[in-house]
N, C-alpha and C. Protein backbone atom coordinates (compact mmCIF):
# COMPACT_ATOMS: atom_id res chain seq x y z
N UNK A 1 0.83 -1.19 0.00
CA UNK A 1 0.00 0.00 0.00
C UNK A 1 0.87 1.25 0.00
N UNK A 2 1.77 1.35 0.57
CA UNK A 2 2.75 2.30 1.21
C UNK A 2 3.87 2.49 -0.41
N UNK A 3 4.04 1.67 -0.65
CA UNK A 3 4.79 1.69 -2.22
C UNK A 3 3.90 2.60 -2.93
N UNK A 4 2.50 1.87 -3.32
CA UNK A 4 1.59 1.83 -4.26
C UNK A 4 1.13 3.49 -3.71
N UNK A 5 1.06 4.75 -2.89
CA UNK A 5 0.75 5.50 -2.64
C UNK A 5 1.81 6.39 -2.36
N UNK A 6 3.15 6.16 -3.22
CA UNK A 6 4.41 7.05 -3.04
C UNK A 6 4.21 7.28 -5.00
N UNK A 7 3.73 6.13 -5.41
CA UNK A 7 3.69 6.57 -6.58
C UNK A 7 2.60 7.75 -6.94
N UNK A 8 1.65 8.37 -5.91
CA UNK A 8 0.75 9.30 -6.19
C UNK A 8 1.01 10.58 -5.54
N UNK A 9 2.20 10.43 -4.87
CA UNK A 9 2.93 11.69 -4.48
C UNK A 9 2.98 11.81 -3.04
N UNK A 10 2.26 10.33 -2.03
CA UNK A 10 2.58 10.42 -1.36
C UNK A 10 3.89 10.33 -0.36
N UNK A 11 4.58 10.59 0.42
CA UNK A 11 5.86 10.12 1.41
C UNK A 11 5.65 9.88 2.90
N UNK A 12 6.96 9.40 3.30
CA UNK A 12 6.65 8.69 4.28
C UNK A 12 6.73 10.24 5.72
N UNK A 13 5.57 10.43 6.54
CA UNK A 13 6.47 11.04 7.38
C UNK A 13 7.05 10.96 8.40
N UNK A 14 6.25 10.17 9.15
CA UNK A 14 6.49 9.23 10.17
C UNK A 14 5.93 7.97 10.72
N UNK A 15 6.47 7.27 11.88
CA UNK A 15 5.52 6.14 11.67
C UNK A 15 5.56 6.19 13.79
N UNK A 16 4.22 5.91 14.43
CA UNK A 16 3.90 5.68 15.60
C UNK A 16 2.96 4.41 15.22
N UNK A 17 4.20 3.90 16.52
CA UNK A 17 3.69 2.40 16.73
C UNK A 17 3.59 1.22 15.38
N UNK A 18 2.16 0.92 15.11
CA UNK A 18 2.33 0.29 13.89
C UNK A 18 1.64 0.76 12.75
N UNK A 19 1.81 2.32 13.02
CA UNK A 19 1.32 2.68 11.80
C UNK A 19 1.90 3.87 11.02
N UNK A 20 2.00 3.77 9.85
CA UNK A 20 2.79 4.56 8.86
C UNK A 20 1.68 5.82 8.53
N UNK A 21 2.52 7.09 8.98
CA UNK A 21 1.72 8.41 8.24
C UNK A 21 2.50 8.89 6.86
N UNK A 22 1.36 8.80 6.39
CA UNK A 22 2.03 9.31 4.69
C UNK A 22 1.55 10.80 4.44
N UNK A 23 1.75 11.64 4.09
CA UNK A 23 2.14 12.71 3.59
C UNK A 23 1.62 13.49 2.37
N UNK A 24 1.25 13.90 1.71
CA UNK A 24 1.22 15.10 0.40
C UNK A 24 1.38 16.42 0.64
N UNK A 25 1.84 16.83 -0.44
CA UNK A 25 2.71 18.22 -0.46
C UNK A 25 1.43 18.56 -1.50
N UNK A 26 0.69 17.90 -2.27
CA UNK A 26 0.01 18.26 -3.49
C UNK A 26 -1.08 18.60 -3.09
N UNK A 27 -2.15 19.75 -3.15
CA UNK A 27 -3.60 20.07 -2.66
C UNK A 27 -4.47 18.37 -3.09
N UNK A 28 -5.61 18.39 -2.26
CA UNK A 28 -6.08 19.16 -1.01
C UNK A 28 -5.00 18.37 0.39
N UNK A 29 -3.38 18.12 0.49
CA UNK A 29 -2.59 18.03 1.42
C UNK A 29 -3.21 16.89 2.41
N UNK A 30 -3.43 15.78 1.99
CA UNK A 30 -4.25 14.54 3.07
C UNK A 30 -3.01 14.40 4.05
N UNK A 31 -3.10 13.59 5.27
CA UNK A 31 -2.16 13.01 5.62
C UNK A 31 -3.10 11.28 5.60
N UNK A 32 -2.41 10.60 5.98
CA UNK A 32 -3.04 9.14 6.08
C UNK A 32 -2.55 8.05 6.76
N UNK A 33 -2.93 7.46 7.96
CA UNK A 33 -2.36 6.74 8.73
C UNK A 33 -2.27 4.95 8.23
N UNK A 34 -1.51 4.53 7.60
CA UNK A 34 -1.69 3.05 7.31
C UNK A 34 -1.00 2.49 7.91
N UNK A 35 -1.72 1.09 8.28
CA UNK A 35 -1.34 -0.16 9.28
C UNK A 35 -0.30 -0.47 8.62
N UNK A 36 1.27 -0.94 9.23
CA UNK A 36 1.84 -1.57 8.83
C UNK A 36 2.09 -3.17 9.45
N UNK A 37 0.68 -3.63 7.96
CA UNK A 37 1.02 -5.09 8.44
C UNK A 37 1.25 -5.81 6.81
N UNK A 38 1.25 -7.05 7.51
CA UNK A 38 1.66 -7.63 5.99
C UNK A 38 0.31 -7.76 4.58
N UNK A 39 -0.40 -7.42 5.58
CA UNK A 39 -2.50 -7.97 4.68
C UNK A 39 -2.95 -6.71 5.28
N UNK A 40 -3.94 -6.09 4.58
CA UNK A 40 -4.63 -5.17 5.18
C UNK A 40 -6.11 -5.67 5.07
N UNK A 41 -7.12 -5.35 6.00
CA UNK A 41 -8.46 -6.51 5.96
C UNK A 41 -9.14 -5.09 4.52
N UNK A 42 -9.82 -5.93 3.71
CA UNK A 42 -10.69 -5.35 2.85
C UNK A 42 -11.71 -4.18 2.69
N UNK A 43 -11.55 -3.96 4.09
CA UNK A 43 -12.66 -2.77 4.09
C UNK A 43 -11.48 -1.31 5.01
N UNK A 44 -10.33 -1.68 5.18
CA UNK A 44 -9.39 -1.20 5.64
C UNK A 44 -9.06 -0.45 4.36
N UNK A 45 -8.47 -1.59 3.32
CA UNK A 45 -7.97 -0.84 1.91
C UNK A 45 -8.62 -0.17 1.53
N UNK A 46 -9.70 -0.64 1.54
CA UNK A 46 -11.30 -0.04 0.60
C UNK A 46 -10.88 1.45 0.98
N UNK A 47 -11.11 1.86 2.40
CA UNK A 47 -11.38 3.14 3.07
C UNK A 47 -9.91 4.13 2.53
N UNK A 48 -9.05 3.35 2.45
CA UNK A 48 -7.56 4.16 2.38
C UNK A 48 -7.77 4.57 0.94
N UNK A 49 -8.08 3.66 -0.02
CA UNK A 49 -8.37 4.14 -1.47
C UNK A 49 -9.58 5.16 -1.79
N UNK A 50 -10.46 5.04 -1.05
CA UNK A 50 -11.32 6.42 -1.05
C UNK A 50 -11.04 7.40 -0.32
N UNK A 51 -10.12 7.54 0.63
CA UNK A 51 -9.20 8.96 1.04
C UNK A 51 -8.54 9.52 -0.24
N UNK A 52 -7.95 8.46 -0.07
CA UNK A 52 -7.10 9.14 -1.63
C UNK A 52 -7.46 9.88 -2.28
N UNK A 53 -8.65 9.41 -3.06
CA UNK A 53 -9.54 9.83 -4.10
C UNK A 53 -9.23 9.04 -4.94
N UNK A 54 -8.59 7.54 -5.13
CA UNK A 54 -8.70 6.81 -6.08
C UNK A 54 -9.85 6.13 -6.23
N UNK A 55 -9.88 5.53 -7.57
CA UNK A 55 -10.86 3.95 -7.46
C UNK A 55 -10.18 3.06 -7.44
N UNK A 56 -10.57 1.82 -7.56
CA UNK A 56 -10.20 0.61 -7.60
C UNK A 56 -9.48 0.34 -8.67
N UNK A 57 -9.73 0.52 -9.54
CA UNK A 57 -9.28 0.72 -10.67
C UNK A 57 -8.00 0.66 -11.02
N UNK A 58 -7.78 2.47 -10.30
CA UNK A 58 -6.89 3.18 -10.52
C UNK A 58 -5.92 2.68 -9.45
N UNK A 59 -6.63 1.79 -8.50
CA UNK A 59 -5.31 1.68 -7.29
C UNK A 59 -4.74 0.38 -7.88
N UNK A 60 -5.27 -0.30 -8.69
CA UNK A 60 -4.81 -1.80 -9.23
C UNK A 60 -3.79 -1.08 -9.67
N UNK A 61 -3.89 -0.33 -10.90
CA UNK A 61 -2.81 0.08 -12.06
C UNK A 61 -1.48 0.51 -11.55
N UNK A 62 -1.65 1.35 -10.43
CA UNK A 62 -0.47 1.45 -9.71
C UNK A 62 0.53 0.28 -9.09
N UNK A 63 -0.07 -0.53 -8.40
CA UNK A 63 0.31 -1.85 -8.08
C UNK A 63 1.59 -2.43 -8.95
């Protein structure tokens, strides 16, 4: 996930505990807290890809 959301301009900024905050410099400036585990449960991803403002789609292609 954390790969797949550096390619959209996100970075890493820090990480508390077990979770990674990612970053944009690009409007509207999200930050976004993702679990760092090895699986993320399905409705976890779901939610992180509609922060974004991706679709499904669009989050495959990155992959």
């Amino acid at each position: 996930m954390v790969r797949a959301l550096k390619n959209t301009g996100y970075y890493i900024d820090h990480q508390t505990g077990s979770h990674i905050i990612l970053r944009n410099d690009n409007p509207p400036h999200r930050r976004l807290s993702v679990p760092n585990h090895k699986e993320l449960a399905k409705g976890t991803l779901r939610a992180l890809i509609k922060q974004v403002g991706l679709t499904i789609e669009e989050f495959k292609l990155l992959l």
